[in-house]
Protein backbone atom coordinates (compact mmCIF):
# COMPACT_ATOMS: atom_id res chain seq x y z
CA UNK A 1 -194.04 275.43 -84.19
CA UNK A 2 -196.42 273.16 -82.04
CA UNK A 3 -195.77 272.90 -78.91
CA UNK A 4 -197.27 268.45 -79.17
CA UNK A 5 -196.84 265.28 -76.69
CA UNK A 6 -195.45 262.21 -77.60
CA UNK A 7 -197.69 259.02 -77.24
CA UNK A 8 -196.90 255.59 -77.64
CA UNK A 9 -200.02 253.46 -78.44
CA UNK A 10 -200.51 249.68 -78.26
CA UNK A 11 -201.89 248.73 -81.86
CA UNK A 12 -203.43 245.03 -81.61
CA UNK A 13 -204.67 242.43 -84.04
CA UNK A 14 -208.34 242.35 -85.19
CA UNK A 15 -209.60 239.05 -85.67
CA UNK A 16 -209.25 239.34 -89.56
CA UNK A 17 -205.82 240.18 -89.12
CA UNK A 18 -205.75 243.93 -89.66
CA UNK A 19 -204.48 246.54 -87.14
CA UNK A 20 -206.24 247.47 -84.30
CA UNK A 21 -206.16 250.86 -83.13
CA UNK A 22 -208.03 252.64 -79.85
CA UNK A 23 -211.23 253.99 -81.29
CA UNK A 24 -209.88 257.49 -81.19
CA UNK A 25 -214.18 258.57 -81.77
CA UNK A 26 -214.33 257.99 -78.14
CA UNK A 27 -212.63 261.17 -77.16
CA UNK A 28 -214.08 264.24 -76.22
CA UNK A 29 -211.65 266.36 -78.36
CA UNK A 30 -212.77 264.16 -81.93
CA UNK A 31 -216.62 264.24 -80.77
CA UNK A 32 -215.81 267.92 -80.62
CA UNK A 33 -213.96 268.37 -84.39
CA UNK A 34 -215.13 265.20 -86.57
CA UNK A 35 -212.35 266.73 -88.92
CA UNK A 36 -209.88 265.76 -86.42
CA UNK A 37 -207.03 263.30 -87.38
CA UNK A 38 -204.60 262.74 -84.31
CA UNK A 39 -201.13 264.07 -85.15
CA UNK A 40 -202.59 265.92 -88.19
CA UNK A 41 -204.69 268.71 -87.08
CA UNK A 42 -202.86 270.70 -84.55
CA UNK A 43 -199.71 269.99 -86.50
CA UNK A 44 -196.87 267.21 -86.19
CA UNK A 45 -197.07 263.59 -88.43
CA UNK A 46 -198.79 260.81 -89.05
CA UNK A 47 -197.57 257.05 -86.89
CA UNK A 48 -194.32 256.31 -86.66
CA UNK A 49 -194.50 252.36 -86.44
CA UNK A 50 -192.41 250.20 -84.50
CA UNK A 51 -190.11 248.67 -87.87
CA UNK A 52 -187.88 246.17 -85.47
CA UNK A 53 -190.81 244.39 -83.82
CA UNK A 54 -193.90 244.19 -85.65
CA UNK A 55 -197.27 242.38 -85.55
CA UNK A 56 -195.30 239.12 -86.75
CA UNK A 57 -192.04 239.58 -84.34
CA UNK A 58 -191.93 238.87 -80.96
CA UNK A 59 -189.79 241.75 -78.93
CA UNK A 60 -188.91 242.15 -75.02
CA UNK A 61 -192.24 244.04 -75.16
CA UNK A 62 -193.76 243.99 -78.27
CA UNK A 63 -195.11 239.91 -78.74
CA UNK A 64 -196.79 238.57 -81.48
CA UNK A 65 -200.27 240.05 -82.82
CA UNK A 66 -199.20 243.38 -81.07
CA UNK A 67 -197.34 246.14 -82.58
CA UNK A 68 -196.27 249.78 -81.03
CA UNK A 69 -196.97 253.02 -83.25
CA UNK A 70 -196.05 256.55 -82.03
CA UNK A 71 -198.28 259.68 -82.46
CA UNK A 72 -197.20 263.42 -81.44
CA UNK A 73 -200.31 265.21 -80.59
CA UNK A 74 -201.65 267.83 -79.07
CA UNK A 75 -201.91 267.90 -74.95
CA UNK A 76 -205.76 267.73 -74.38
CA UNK A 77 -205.60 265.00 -76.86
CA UNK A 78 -202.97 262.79 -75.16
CA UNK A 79 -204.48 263.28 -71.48
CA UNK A 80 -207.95 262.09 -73.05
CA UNK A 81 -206.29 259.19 -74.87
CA UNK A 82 -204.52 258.12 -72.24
CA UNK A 83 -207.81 258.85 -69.63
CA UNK A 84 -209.45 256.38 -72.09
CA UNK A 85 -207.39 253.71 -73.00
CA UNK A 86 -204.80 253.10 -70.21
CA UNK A 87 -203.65 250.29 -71.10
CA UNK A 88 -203.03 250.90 -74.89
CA UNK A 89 -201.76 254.79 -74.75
CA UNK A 90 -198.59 256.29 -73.06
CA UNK A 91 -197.26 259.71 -72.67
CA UNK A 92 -193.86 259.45 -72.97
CA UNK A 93 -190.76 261.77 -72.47
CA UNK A 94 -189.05 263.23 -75.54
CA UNK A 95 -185.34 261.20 -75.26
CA UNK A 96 -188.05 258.10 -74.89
CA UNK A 97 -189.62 259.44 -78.26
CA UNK A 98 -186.38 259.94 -79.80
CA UNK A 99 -185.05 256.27 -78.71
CA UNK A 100 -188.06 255.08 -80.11
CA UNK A 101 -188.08 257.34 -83.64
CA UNK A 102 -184.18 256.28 -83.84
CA UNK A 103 -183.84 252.90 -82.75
CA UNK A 104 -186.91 251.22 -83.58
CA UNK A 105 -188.78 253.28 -86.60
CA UNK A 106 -185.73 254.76 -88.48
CA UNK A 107 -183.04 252.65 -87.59
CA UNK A 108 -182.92 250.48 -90.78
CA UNK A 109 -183.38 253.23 -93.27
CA UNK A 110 -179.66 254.76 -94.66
CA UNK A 111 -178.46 258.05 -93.29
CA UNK A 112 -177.77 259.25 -97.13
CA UNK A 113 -179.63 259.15 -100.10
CA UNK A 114 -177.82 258.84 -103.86
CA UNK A 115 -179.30 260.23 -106.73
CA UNK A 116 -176.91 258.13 -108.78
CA UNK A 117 -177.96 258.99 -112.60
CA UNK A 118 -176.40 262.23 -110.97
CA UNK A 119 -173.31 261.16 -109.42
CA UNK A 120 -172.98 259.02 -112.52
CA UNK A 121 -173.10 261.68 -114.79
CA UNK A 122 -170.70 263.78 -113.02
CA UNK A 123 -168.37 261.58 -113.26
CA UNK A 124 -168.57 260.96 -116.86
CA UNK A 125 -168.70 264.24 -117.20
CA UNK A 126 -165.50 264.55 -115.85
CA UNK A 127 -163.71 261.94 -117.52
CA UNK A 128 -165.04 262.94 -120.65
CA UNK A 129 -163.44 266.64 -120.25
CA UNK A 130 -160.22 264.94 -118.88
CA UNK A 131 -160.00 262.63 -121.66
CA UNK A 132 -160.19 265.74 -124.38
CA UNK A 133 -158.37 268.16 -122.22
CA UNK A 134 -161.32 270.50 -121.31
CA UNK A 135 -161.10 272.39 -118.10
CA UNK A 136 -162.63 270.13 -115.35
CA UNK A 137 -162.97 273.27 -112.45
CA UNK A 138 -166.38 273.56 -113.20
CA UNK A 139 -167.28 270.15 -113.05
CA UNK A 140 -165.17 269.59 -109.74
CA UNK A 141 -167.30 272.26 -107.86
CA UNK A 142 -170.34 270.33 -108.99
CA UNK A 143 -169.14 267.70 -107.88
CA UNK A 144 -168.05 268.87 -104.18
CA UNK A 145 -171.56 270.51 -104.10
CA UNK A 146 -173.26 266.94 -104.84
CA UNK A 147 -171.57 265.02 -102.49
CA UNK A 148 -172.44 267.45 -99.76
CA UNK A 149 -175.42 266.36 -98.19
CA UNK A 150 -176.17 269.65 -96.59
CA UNK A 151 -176.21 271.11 -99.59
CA UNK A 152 -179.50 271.50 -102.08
CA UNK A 153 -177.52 270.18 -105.21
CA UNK A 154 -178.59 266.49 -106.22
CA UNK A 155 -176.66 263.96 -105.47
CA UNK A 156 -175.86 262.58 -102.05
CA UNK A 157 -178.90 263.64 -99.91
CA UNK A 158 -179.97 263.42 -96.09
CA UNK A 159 -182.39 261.05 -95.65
CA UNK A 160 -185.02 262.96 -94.33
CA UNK A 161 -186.56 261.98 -91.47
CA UNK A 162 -183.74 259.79 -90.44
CA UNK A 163 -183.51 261.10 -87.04
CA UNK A 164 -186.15 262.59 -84.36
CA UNK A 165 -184.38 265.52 -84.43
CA UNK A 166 -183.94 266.73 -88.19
CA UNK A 167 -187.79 265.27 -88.71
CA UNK A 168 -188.73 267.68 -85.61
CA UNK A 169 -186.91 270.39 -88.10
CA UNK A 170 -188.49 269.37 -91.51
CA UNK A 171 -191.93 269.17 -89.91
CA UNK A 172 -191.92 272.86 -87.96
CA UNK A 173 -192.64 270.80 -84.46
CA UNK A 174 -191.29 270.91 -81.08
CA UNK A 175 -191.96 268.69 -78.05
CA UNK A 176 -194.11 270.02 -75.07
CA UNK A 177 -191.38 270.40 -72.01
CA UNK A 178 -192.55 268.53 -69.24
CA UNK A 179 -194.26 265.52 -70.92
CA UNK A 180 -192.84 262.98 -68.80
CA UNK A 181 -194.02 259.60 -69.23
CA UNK A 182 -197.95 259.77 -68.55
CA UNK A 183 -197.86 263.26 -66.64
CA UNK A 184 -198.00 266.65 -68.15
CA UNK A 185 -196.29 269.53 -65.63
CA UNK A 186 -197.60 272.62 -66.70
């Protein structure tokens, strides 16, 4: 697991209307690795964007033609990000990252996927064996297993990623203790 920081960038407008991001070249840590991609190469995920205020919406601190994105990176990468751009990168603390991953990038997708050519077919399934007197045991433990989200039958899934916590899981990262917002206690 990778031990990364959470930052919370300020993404702007470009004149032509397209996102505009801190020129991440700028840092020592990229002049170092060309290769590197922020989030990517020591671990963790791409941006997490800000889904309930958006380039277009104006929040309490998000207004129009500005737009908040959320990286997790690696520490000598957040401490030169935010050394750079002050005023468009944040360190901030893991239940900030969490309210942020929950409430503002994840909050309108569902908690549950359906695969429901599945579910549908179960069910016909069944009514088709009930309907010629077949024995429908079978079927009914397929059926518990598919509307079990924790469990790897298809049919009513987890959406992954819904939380901060199961992505933290499905991605193999953990959140550097002691990132708390803009200072790093080793």
């Amino acid at each position: 697991m990778s031990d990364l920081v959470p930052i919370k960038v300020k993404i702007g407008l470009k004149a032509n209307g397209h996102a505009k991001y801190p020129d991440w070249r700028k840092l020592q840590i990229v002049k170092d690795n060309p290769d590197y991609i922020p989030g990517r190469t020591g671990g963790g995920c791409s941006w997490v964007y800000d889904k309930k205020y958006g380039h277009a919406e104006n929040g309490p601190d998000s207004p129009v033609g500005m737009q908040w994105g959320l990286l997790f990176v690696e520490e000598t990468f957040a401490l030169q990000a935010v050394a750079e751009f002050p005023d468009e990168v944040t360190i901030i603390s893991e239940l900030e990252a969490e309210d942020f991953w929950n409430n503002r990038s994840r909050a309108h997708l569902p908690e549950f996927k359906h695969d429901t050519e599945e579910l549908q077919g179960l069910q016909a399934e069944l009514g088709l064996k009930k309907e010629v007197g077949q024995d429908i045991t079978e079927v009914k433990q397929r059926i518990v297993k598919a509307l079990d989200p924790d469990d790897s039958s298809p049919g009513v899934r987890r959406t992954p990623g819904k939380t901060l916590a199961q992505a933290k899981i499905d991605l193999g990262i953990s959140l550097k203790k002691g990132a708390m917002g803009g200072i790093i206690i080793s």
